[in-house]
N, C-alpha and C. Protein backbone atom coordinates (compact mmCIF):
# COMPACT_ATOMS: atom_id res chain seq x y z
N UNK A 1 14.81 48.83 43.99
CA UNK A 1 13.43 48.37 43.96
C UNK A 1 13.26 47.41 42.78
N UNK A 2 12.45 46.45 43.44
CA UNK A 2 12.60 45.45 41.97
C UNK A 2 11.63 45.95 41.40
N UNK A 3 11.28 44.95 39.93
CA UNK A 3 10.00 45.15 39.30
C UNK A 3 9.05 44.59 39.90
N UNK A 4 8.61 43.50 40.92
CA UNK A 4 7.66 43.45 41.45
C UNK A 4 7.05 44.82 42.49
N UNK A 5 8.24 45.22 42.64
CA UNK A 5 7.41 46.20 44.16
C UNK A 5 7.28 47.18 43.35
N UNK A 6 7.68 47.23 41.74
CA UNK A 6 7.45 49.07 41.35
C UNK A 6 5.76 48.50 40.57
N UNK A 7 5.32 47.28 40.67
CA UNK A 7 4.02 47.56 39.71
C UNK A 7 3.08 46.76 40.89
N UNK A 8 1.74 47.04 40.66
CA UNK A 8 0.80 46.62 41.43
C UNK A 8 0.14 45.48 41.32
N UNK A 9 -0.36 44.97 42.41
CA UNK A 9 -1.01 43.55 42.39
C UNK A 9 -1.48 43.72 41.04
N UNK A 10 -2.79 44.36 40.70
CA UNK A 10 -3.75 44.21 39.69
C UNK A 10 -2.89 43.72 38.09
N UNK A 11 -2.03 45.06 38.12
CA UNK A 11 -0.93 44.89 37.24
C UNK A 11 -0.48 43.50 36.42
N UNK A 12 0.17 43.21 37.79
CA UNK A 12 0.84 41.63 37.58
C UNK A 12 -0.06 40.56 36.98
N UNK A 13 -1.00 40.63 37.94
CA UNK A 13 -2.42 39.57 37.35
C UNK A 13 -2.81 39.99 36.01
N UNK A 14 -3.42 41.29 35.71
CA UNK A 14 -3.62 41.92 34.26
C UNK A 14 -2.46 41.15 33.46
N UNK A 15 -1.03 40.72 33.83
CA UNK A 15 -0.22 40.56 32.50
C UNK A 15 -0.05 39.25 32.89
N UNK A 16 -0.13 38.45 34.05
CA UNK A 16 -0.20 36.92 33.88
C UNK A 16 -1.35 36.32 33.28
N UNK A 17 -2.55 37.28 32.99
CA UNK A 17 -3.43 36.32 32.06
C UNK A 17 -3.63 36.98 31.03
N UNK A 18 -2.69 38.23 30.41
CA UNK A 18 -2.74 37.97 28.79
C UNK A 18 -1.61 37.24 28.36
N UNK A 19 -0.73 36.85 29.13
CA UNK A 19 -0.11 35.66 28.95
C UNK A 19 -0.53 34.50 28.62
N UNK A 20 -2.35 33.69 29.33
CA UNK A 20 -2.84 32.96 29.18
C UNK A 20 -4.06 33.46 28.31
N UNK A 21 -4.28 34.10 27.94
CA UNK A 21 -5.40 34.30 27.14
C UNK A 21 -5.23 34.48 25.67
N UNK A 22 -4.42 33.98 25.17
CA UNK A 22 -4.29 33.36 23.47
C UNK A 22 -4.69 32.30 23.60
N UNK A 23 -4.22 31.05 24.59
CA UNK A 23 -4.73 29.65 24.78
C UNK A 23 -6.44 29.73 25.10
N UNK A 24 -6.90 30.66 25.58
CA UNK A 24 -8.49 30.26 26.16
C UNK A 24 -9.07 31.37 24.48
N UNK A 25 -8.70 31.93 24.01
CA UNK A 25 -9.36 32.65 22.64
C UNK A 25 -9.35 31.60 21.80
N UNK A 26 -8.43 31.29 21.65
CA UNK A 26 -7.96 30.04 20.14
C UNK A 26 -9.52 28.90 20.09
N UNK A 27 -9.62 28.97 21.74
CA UNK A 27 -10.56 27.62 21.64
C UNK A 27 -12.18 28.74 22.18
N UNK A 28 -12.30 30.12 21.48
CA UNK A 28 -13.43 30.82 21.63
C UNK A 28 -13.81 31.41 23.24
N UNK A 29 -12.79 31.29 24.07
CA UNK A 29 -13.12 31.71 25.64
C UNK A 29 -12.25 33.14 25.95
N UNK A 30 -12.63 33.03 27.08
CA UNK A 30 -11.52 34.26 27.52
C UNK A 30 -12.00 34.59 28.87
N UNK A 31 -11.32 35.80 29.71
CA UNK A 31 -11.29 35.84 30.92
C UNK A 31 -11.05 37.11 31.42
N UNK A 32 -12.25 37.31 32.48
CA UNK A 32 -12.02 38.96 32.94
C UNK A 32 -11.78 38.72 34.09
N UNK A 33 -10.69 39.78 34.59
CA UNK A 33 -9.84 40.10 35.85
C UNK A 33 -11.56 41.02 36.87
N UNK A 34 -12.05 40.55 37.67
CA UNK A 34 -12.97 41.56 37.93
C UNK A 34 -12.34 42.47 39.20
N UNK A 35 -12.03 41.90 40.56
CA UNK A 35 -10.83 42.43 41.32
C UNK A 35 -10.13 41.40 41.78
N UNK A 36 -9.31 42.43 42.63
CA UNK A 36 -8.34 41.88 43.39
C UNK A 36 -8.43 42.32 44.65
N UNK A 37 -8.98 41.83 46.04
CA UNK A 37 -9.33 42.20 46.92
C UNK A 37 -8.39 42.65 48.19
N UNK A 38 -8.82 43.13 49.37
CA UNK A 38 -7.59 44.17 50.21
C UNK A 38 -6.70 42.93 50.57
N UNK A 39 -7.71 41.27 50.65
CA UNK A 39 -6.83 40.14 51.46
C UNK A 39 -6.16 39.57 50.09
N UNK A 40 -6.53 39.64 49.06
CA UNK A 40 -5.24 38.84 48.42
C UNK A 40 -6.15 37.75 47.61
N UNK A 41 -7.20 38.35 47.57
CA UNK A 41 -8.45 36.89 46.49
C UNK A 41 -8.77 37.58 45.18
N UNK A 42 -8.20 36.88 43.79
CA UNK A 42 -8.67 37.42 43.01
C UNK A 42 -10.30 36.75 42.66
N UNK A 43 -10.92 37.92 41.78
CA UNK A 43 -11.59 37.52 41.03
C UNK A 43 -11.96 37.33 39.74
N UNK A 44 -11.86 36.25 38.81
CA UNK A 44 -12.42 36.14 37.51
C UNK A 44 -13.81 35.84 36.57
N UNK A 45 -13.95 36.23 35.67
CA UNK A 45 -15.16 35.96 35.11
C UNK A 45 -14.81 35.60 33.67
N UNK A 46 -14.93 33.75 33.55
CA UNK A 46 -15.15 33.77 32.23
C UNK A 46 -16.11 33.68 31.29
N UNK A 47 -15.53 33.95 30.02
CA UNK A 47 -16.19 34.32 29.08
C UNK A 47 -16.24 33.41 27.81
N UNK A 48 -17.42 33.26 26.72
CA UNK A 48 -17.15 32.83 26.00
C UNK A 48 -16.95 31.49 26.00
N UNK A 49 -16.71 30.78 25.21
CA UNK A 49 -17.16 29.07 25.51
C UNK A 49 -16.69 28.65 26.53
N UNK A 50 -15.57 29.32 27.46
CA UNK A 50 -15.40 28.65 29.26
C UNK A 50 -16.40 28.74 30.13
N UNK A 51 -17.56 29.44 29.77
CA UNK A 51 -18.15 29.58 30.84
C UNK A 51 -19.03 28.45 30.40
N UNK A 52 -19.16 27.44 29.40
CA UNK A 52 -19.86 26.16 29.43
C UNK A 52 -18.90 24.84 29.13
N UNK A 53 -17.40 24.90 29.89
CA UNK A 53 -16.64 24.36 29.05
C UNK A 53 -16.02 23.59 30.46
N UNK A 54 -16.81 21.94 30.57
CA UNK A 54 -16.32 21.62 31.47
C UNK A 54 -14.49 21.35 31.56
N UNK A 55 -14.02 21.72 31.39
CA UNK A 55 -12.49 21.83 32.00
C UNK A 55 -12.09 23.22 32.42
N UNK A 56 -13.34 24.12 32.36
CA UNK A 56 -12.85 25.59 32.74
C UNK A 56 -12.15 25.54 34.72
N UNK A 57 -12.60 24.42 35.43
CA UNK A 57 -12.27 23.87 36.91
C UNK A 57 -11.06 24.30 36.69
N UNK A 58 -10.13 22.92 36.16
CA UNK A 58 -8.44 22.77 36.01
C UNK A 58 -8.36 23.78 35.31
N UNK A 59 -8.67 24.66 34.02
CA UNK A 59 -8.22 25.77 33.51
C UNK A 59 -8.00 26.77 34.50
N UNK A 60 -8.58 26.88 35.51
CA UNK A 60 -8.72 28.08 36.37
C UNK A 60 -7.63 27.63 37.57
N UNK A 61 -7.67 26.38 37.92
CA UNK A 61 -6.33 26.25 38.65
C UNK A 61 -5.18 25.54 38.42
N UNK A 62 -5.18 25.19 36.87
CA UNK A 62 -3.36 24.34 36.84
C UNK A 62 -3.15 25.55 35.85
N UNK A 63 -4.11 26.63 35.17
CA UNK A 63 -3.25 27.28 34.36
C UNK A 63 -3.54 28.75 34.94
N UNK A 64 -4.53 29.51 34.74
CA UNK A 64 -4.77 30.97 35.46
C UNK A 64 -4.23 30.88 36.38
N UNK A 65 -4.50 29.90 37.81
CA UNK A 65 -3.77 30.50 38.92
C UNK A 65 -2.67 30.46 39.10
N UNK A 66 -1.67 29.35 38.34
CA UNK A 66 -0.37 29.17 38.53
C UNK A 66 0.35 30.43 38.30
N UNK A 67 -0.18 31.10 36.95
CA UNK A 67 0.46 32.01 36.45
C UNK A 67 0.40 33.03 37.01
N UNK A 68 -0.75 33.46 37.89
CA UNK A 68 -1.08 34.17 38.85
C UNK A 68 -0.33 34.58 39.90
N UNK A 69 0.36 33.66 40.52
CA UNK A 69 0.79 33.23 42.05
C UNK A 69 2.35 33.29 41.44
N UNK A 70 2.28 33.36 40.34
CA UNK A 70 4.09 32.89 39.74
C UNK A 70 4.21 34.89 39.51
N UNK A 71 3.15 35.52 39.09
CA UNK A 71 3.50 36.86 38.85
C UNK A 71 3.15 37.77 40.38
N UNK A 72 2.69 36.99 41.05
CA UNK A 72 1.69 38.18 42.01
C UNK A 72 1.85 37.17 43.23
N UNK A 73 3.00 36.45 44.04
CA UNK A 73 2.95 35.89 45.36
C UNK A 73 2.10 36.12 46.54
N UNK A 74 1.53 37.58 46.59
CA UNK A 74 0.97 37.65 48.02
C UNK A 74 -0.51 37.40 47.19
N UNK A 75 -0.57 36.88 46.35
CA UNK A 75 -2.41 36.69 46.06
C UNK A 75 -2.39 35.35 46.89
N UNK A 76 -3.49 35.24 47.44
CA UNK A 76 -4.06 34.18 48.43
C UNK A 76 -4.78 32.96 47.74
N UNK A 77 -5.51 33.80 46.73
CA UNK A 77 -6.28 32.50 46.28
C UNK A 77 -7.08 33.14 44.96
N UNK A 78 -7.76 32.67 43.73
CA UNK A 78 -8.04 32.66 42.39
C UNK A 78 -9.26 31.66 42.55
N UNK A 79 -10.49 32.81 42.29
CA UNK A 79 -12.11 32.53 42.55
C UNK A 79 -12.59 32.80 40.84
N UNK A 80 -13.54 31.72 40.32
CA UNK A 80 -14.13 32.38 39.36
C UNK A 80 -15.23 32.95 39.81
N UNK A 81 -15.79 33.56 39.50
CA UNK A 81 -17.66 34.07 39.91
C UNK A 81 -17.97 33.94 38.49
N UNK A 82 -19.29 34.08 38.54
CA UNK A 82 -20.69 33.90 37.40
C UNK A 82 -20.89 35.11 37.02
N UNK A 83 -21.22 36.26 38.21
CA UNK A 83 -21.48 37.74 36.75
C UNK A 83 -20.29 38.83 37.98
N UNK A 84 -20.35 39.89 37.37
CA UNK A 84 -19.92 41.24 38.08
C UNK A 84 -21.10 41.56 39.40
């Protein structure tokens, strides 16, 4: 069994964005995992100066999701939302 199939979607995502979340703190932001749904859509909520920080767009898909999809393949797709 590899290490992907012994840890869980949520898992993977949980550690591909504290991977990215020194880069979004440094500059006062950060980012909550809210779920991960039965089809494979995560959801995030950022925080902290991303949520008024026009490049949070490309932050959310050349860097969160890459890292995402690089730890967690069957995720479908990487949504921000506005609250919980």
């Amino acid at each position: 069994m590899t290490d992907t199939q012994k840890t869980t979607v949520r898992d993977r995502v949980e550690r591909a964005l504290a991977s990215c979340r020194p880069y979004l703190q440094a500059d006062g932001g950060d980012v909550e995992l809210l779920r991960v749904t039965d089809d494979g859509i995560v959801e995030l909520m950022f925080q902290g100066t991303c949520v008024v920080c026009p490049m949070s767009r490309m932050t959310l898909r050349a860097g969160l999701e890459r890292a995402i999809l690089k730890a967690a393949p069957e995720v479908r797709r990487v949504e921000s939302v506005s609250s919980k």
